[in-house]
C-alpha atoms as a PDB file:
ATOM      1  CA  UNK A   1      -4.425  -4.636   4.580  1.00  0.00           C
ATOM      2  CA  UNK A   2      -5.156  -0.998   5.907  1.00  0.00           C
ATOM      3  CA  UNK A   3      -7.088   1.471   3.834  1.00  0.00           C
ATOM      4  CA  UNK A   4      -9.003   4.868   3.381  1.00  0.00           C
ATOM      5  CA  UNK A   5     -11.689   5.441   1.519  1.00  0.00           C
ATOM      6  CA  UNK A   6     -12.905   9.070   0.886  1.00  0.00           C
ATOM      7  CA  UNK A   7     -16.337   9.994  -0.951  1.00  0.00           C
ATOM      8  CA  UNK A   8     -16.340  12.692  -3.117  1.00  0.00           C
ATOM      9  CA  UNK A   9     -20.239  12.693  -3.435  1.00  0.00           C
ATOM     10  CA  UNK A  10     -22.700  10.794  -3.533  1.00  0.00           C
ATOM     11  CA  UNK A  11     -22.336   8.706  -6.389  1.00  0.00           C
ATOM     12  CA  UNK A  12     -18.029   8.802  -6.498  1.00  0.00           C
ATOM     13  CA  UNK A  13     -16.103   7.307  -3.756  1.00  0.00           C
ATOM     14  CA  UNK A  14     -12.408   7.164  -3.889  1.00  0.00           C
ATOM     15  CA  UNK A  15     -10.156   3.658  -2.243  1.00  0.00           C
ATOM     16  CA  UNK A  16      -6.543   3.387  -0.999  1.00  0.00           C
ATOM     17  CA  UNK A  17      -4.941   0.856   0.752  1.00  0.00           C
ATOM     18  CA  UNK A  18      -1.386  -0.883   1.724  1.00  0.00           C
ATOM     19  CA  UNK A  19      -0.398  -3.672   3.559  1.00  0.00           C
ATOM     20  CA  UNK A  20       2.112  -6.840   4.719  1.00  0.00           C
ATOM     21  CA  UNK A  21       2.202 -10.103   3.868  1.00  0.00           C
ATOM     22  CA  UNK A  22       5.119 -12.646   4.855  1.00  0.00           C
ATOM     23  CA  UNK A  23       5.404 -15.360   3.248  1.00  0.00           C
ATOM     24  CA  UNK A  24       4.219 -18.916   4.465  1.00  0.00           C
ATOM     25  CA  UNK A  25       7.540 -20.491   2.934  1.00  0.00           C
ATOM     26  CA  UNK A  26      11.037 -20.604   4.157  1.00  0.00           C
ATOM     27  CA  UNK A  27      14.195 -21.287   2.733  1.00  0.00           C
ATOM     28  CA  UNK A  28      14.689 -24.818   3.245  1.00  0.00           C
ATOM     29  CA  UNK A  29      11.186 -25.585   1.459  1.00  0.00           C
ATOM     30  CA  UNK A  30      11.594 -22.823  -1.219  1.00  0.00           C
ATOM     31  CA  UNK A  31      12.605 -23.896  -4.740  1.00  0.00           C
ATOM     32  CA  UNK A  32      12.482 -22.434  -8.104  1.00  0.00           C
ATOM     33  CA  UNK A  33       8.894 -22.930  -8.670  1.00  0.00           C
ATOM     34  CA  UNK A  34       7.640 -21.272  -5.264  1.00  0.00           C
ATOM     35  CA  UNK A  35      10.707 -18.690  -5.350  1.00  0.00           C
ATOM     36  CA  UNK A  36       7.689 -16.781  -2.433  1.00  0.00           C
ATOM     37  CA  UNK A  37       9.090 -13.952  -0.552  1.00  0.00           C
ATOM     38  CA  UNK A  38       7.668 -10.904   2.056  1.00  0.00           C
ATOM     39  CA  UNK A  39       5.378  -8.511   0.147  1.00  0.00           C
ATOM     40  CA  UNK A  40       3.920  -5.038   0.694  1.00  0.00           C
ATOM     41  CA  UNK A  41       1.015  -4.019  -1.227  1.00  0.00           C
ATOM     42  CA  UNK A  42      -0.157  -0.605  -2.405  1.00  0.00           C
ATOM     43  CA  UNK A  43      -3.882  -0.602  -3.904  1.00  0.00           C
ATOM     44  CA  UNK A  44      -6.026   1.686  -5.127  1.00  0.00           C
ATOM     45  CA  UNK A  45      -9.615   1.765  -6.352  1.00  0.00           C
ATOM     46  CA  UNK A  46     -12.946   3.888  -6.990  1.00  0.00           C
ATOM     47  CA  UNK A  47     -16.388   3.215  -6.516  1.00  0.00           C
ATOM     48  CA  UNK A  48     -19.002   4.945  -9.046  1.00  0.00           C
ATOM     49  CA  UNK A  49     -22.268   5.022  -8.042  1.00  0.00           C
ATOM     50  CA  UNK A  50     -24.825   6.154 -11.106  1.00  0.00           C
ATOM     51  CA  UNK A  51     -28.325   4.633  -9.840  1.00  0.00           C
ATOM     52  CA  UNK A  52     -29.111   3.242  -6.612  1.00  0.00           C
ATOM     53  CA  UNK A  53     -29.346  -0.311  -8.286  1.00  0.00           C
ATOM     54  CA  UNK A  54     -26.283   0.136 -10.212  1.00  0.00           C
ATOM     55  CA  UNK A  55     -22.468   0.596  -9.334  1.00  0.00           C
ATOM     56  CA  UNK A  56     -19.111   0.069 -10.829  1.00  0.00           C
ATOM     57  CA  UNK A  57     -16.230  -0.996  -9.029  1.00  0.00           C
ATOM     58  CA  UNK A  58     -12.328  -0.372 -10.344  1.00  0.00           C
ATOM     59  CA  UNK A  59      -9.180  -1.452  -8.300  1.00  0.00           C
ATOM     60  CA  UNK A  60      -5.237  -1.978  -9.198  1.00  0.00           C
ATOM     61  CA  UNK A  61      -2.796  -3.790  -6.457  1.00  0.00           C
ATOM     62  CA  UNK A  62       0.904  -3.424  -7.051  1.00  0.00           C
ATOM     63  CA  UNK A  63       3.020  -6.655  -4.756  1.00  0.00           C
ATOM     64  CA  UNK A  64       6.400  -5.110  -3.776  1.00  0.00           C
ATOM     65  CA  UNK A  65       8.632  -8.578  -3.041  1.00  0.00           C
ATOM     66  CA  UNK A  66      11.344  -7.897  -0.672  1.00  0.00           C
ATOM     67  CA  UNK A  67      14.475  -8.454  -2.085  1.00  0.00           C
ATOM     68  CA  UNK A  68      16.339 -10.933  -4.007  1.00  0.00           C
ATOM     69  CA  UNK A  69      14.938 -14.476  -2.061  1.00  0.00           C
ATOM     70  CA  UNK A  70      17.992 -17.066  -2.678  1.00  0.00           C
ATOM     71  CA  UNK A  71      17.116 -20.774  -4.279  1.00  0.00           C
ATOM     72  CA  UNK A  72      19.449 -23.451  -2.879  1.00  0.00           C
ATOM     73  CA  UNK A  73      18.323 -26.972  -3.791  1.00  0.00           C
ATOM     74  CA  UNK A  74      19.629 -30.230  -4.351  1.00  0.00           C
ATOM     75  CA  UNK A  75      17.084 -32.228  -5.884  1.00  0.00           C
ATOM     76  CA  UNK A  76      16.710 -35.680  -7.174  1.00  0.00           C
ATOM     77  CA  UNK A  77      16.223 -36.292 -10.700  1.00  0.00           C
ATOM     78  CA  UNK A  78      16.222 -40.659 -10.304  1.00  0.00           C
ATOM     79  CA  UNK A  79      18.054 -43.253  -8.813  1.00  0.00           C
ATOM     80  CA  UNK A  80      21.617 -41.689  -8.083  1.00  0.00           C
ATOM     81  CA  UNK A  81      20.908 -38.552 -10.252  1.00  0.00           C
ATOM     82  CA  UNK A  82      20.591 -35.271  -8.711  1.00  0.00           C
ATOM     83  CA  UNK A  83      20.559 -31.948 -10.031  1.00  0.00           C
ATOM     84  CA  UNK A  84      21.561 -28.620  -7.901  1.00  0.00           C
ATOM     85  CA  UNK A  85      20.112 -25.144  -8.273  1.00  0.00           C
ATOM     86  CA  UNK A  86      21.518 -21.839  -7.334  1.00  0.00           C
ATOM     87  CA  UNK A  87      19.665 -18.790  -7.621  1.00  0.00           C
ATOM     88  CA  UNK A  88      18.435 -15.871  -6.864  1.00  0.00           C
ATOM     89  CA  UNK A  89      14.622 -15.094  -7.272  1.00  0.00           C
ATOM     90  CA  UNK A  90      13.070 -11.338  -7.975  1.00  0.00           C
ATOM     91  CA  UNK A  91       9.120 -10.846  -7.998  1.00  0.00           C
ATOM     92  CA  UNK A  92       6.440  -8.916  -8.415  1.00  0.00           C
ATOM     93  CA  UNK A  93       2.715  -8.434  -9.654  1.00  0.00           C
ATOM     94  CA  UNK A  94       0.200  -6.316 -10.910  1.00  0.00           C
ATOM     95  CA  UNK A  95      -3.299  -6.903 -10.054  1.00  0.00           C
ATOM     96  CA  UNK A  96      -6.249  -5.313 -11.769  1.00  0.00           C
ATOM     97  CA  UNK A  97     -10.273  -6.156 -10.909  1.00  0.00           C
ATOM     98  CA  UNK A  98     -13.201  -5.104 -11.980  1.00  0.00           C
ATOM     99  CA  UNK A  99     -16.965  -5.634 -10.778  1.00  0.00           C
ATOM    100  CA  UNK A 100     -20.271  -4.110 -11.525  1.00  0.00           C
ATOM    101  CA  UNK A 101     -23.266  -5.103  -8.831  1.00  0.00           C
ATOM    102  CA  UNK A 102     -26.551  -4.850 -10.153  1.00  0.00           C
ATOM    103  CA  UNK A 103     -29.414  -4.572  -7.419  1.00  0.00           C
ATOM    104  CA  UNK A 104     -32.599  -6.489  -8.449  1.00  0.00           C
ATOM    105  CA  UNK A 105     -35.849  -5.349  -7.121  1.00  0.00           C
ATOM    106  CA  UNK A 106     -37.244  -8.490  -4.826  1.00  0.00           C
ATOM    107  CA  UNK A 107     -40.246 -10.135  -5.769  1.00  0.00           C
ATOM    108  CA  UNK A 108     -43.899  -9.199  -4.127  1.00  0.00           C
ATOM    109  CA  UNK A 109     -44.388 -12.945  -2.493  1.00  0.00           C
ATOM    110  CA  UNK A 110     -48.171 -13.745  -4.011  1.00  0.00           C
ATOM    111  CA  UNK A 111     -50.858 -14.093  -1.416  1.00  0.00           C
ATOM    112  CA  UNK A 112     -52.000 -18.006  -0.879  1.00  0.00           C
ATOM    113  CA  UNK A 113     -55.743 -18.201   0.206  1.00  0.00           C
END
């Protein structure tokens, strides 16, 4: 994943990002279930910054699959039973997170004598 970020002061900051992914399965291992295919990301995000022990975080990811993946399978149901699948899968996702980091003063350590 490749990004920018761009601050607009000191307590806004401003994410974007893209990226590649291919995908770990291949057509003689891909069925229905795991129709996975190549992906490209596009993400953006913002930081807000309102105390210097406080700040909110806010990010969306769309997945772009690429292209219709085909699902050819013959798979066994039970002894001499089979049943085949032909199809075409389509994807994608939307991904939305959220955080908020809250900075704790440390502790004074207490003197031992």
């Amino acid at each position: 994943m490749h990004g920018e970020l761009h601050r607009i002061n000191t307590a806004w900051m401003l994410r974007v990002g893209g990226g590649y992914d291919q995908t770990p399965t291949n057509d003689l291992n891909r069925d229905i279930r795991i129709a996975d295919s190549n992906r490209y990301a596009l993400s953006v995000g913002a930081h807000y910054q309102p105390r210097p022990y406080l700040g909110f975080d806010l990010g969306y990811t769309h997945l772009f699959a690429t292209g219709d993946v085909p699902v050819t399978k013959t798979e066994a149901v039970g002894t001499g039973s089979t049943y085949q699948v032909n199809a075409e899968a389509r994807g994608s996702a939307n991904l939305v997170g959220a955080q908020l980091t809250w900075i704790m003063d440390s502790v004074e350590p207490v003197a031992i004598k």
